[in-house]
N, C-alpha and C. Protein backbone atom coordinates (compact mmCIF):
# COMPACT_ATOMS: atom_id res chain seq x y z
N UNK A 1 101.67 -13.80 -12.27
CA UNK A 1 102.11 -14.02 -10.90
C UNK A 1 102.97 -15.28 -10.85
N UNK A 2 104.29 -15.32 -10.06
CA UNK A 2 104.87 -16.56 -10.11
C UNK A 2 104.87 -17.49 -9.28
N UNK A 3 104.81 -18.67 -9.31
CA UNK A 3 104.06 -19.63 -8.93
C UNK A 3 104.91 -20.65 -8.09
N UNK A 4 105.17 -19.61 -6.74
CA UNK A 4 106.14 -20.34 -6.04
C UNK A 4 105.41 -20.74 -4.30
N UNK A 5 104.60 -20.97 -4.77
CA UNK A 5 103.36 -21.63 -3.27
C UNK A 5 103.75 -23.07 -3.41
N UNK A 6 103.95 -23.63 -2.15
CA UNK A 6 103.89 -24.98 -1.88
C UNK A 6 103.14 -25.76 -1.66
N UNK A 7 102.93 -26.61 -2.14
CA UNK A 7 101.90 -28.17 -1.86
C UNK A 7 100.93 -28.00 -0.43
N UNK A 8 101.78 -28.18 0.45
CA UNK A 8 102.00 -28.11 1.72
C UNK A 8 102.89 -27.20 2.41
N UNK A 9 101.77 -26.14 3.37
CA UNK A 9 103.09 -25.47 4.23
C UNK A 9 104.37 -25.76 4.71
N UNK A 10 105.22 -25.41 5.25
CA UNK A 10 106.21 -26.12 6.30
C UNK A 10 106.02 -25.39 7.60
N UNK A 11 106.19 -25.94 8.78
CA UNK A 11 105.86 -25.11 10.05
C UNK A 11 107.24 -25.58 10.56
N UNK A 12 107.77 -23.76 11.02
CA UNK A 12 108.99 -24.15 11.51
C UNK A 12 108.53 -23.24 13.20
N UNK A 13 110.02 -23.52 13.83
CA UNK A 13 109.70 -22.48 15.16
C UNK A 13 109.71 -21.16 14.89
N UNK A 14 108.82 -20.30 16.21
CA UNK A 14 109.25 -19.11 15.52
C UNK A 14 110.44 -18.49 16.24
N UNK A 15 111.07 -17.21 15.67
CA UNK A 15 112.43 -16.55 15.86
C UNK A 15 112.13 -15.74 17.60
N UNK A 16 110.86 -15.93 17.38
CA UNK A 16 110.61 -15.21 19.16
C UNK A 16 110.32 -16.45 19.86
N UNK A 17 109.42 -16.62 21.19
CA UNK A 17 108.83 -17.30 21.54
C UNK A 17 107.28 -17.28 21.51
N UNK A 18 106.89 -16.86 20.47
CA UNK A 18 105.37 -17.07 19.97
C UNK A 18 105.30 -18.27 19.23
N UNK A 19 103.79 -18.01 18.80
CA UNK A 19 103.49 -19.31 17.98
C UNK A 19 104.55 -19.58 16.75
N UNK A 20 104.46 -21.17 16.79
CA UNK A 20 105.00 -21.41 15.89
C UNK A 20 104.48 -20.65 13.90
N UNK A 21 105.88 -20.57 13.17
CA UNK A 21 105.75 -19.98 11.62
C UNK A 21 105.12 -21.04 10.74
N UNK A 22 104.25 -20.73 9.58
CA UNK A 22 103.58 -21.29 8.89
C UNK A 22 103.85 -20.67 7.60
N UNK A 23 105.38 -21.27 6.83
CA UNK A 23 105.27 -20.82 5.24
C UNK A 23 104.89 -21.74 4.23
N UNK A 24 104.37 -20.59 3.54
CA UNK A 24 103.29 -21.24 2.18
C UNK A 24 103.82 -21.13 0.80
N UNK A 25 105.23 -20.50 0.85
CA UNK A 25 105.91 -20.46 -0.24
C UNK A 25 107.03 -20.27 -0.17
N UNK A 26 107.54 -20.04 -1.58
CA UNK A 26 109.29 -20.02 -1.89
C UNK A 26 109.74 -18.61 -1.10
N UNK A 27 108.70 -17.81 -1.05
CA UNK A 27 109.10 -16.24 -0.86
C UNK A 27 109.15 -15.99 0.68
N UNK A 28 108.15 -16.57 1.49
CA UNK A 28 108.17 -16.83 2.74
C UNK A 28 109.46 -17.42 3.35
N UNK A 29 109.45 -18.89 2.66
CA UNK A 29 110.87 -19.41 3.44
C UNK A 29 112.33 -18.06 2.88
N UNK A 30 112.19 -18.20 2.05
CA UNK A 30 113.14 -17.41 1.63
C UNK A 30 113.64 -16.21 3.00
N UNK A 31 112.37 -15.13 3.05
CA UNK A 31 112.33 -14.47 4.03
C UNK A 31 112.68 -15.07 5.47
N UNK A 32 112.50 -16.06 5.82
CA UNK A 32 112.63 -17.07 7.00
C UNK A 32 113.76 -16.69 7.10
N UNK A 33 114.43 -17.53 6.06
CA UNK A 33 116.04 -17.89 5.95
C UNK A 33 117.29 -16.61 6.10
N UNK A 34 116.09 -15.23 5.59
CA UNK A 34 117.30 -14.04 5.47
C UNK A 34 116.92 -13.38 6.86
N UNK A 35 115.91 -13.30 7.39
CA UNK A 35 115.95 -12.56 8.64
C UNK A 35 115.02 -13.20 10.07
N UNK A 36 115.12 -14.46 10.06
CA UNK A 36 114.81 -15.27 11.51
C UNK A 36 115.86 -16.32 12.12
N UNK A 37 116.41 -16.62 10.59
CA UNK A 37 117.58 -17.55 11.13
C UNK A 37 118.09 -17.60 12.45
N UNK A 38 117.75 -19.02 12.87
CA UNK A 38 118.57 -18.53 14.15
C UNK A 38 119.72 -19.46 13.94
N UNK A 39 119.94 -20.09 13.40
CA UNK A 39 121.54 -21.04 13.20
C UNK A 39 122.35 -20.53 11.93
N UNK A 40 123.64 -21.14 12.53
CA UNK A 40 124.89 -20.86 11.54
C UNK A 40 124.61 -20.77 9.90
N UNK A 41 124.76 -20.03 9.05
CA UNK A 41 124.50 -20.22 7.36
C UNK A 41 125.66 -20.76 7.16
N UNK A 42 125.28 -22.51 6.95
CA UNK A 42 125.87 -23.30 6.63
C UNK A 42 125.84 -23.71 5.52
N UNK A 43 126.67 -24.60 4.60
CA UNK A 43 125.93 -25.23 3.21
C UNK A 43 124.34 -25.52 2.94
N UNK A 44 124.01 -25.92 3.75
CA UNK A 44 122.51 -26.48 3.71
C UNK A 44 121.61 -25.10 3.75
N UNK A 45 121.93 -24.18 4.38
CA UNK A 45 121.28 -23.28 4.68
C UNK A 45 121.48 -22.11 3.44
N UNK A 46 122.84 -21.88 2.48
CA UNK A 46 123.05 -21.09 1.34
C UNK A 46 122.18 -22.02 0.21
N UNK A 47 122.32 -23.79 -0.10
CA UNK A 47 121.34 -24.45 -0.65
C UNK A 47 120.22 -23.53 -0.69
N UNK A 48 119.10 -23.73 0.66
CA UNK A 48 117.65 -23.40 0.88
C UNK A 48 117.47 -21.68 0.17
N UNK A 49 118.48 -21.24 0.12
CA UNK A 49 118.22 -19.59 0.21
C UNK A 49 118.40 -19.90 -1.49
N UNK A 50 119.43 -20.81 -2.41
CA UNK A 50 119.34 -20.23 -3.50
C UNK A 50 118.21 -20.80 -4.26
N UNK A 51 117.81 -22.08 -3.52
CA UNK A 51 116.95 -22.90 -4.33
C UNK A 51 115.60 -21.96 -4.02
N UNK A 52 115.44 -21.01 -2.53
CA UNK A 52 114.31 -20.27 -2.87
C UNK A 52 114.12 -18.97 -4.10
N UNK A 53 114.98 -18.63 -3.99
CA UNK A 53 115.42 -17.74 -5.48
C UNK A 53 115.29 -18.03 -6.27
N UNK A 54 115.87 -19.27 -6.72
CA UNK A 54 115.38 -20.14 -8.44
C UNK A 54 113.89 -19.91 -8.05
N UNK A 55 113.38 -20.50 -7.42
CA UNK A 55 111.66 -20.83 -7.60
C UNK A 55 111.24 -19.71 -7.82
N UNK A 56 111.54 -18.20 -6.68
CA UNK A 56 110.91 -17.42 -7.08
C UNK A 56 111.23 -16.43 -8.71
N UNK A 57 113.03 -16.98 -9.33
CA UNK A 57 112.43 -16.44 -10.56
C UNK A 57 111.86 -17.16 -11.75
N UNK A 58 111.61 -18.75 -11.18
CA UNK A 58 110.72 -19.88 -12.29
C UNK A 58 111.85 -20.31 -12.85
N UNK A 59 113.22 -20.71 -12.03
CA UNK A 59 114.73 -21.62 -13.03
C UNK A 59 113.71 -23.12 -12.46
N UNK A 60 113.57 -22.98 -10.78
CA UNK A 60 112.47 -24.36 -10.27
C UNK A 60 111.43 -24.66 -9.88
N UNK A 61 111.11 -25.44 -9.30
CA UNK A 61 109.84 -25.79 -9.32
C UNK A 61 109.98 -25.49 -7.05
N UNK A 62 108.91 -24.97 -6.85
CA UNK A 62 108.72 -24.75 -5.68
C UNK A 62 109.08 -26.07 -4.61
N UNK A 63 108.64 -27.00 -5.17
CA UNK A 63 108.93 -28.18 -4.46
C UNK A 63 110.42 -28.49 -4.27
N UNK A 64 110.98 -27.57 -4.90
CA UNK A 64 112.63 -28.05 -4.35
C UNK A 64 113.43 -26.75 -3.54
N UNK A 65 112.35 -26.15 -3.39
CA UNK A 65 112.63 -24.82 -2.29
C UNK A 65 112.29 -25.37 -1.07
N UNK A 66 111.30 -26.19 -0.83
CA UNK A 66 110.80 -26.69 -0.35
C UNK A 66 111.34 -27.68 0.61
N UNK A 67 111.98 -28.68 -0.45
CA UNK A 67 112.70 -30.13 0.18
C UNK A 67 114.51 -28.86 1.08
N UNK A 68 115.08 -28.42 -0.19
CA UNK A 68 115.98 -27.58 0.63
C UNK A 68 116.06 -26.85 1.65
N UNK A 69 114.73 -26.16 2.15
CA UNK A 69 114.65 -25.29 3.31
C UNK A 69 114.41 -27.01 4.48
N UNK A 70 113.63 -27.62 4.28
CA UNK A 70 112.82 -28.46 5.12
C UNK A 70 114.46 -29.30 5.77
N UNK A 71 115.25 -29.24 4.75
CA UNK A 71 116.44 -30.09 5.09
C UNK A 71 117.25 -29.24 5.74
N UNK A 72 117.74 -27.75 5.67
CA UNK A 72 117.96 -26.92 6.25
C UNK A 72 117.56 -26.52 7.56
N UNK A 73 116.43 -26.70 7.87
CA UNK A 73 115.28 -26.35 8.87
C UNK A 73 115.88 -27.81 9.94
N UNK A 74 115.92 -28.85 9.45
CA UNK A 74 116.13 -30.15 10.60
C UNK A 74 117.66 -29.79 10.71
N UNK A 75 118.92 -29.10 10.39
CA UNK A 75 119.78 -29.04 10.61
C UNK A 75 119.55 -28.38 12.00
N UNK A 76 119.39 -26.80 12.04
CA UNK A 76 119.29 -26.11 13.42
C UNK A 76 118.36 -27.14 13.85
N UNK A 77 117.31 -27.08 13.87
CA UNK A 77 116.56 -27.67 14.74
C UNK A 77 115.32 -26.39 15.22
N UNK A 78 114.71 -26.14 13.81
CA UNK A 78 114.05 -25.20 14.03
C UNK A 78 112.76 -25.87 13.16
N UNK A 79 113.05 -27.10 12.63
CA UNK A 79 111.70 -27.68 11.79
C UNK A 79 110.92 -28.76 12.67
N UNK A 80 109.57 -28.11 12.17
CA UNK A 80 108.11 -28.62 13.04
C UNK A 80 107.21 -29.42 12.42
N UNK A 81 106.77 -29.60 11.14
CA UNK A 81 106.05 -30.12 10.73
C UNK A 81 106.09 -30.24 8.80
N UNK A 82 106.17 -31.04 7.93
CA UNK A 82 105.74 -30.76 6.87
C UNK A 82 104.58 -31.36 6.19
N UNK A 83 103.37 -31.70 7.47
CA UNK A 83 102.17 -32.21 7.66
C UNK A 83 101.31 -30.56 7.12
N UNK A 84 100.39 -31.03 6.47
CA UNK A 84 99.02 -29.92 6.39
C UNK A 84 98.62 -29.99 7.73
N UNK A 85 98.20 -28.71 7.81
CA UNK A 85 97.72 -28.25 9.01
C UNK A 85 96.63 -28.82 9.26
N UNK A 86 96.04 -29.25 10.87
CA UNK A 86 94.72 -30.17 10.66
C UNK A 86 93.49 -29.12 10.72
């Protein structure tokens, strides 16, 4: 199994107006990024999508799927937390 779970979730908004999203890995954000997006695919945002791909085929280490989506995520303005959940 490949080993693209993160440290720590990231909680972003969600694409509706429900509760806020809670991803736990490279494969999650990934998914985020290809079908909730709600802002422009900008540099930052093709970054997050390839660096989730490396992780999920093991070129990286999850933690830099991670830092790329999270930096992606404060661009729109769709990132909430990269605190553990209490």
């Amino acid at each position: 199994m490949e080993n693209n779970r993160f440290e720590i979730p990231v909680t972003v908004k969600s694409a509706t107006a429900g509760p806020n999203q809670l991803l736990r890995s490279a494969r999650e954000a990934s998914d985020y990024l290809l079908n909730s997006w709600p802002g422009k695919r900008t540099p930052k945002h093709r970054e997050a999508l390839q660096a989730c791909h490396d992780a999920l085929a093991g070129d990286k280490p999850a933690m830099s799927a991670r830092r790329a989506f999270i930096a992606a995520a404060r661009e729109v303005n769709v990132f909430v937390s990269d605190k553990a959940p209490a």
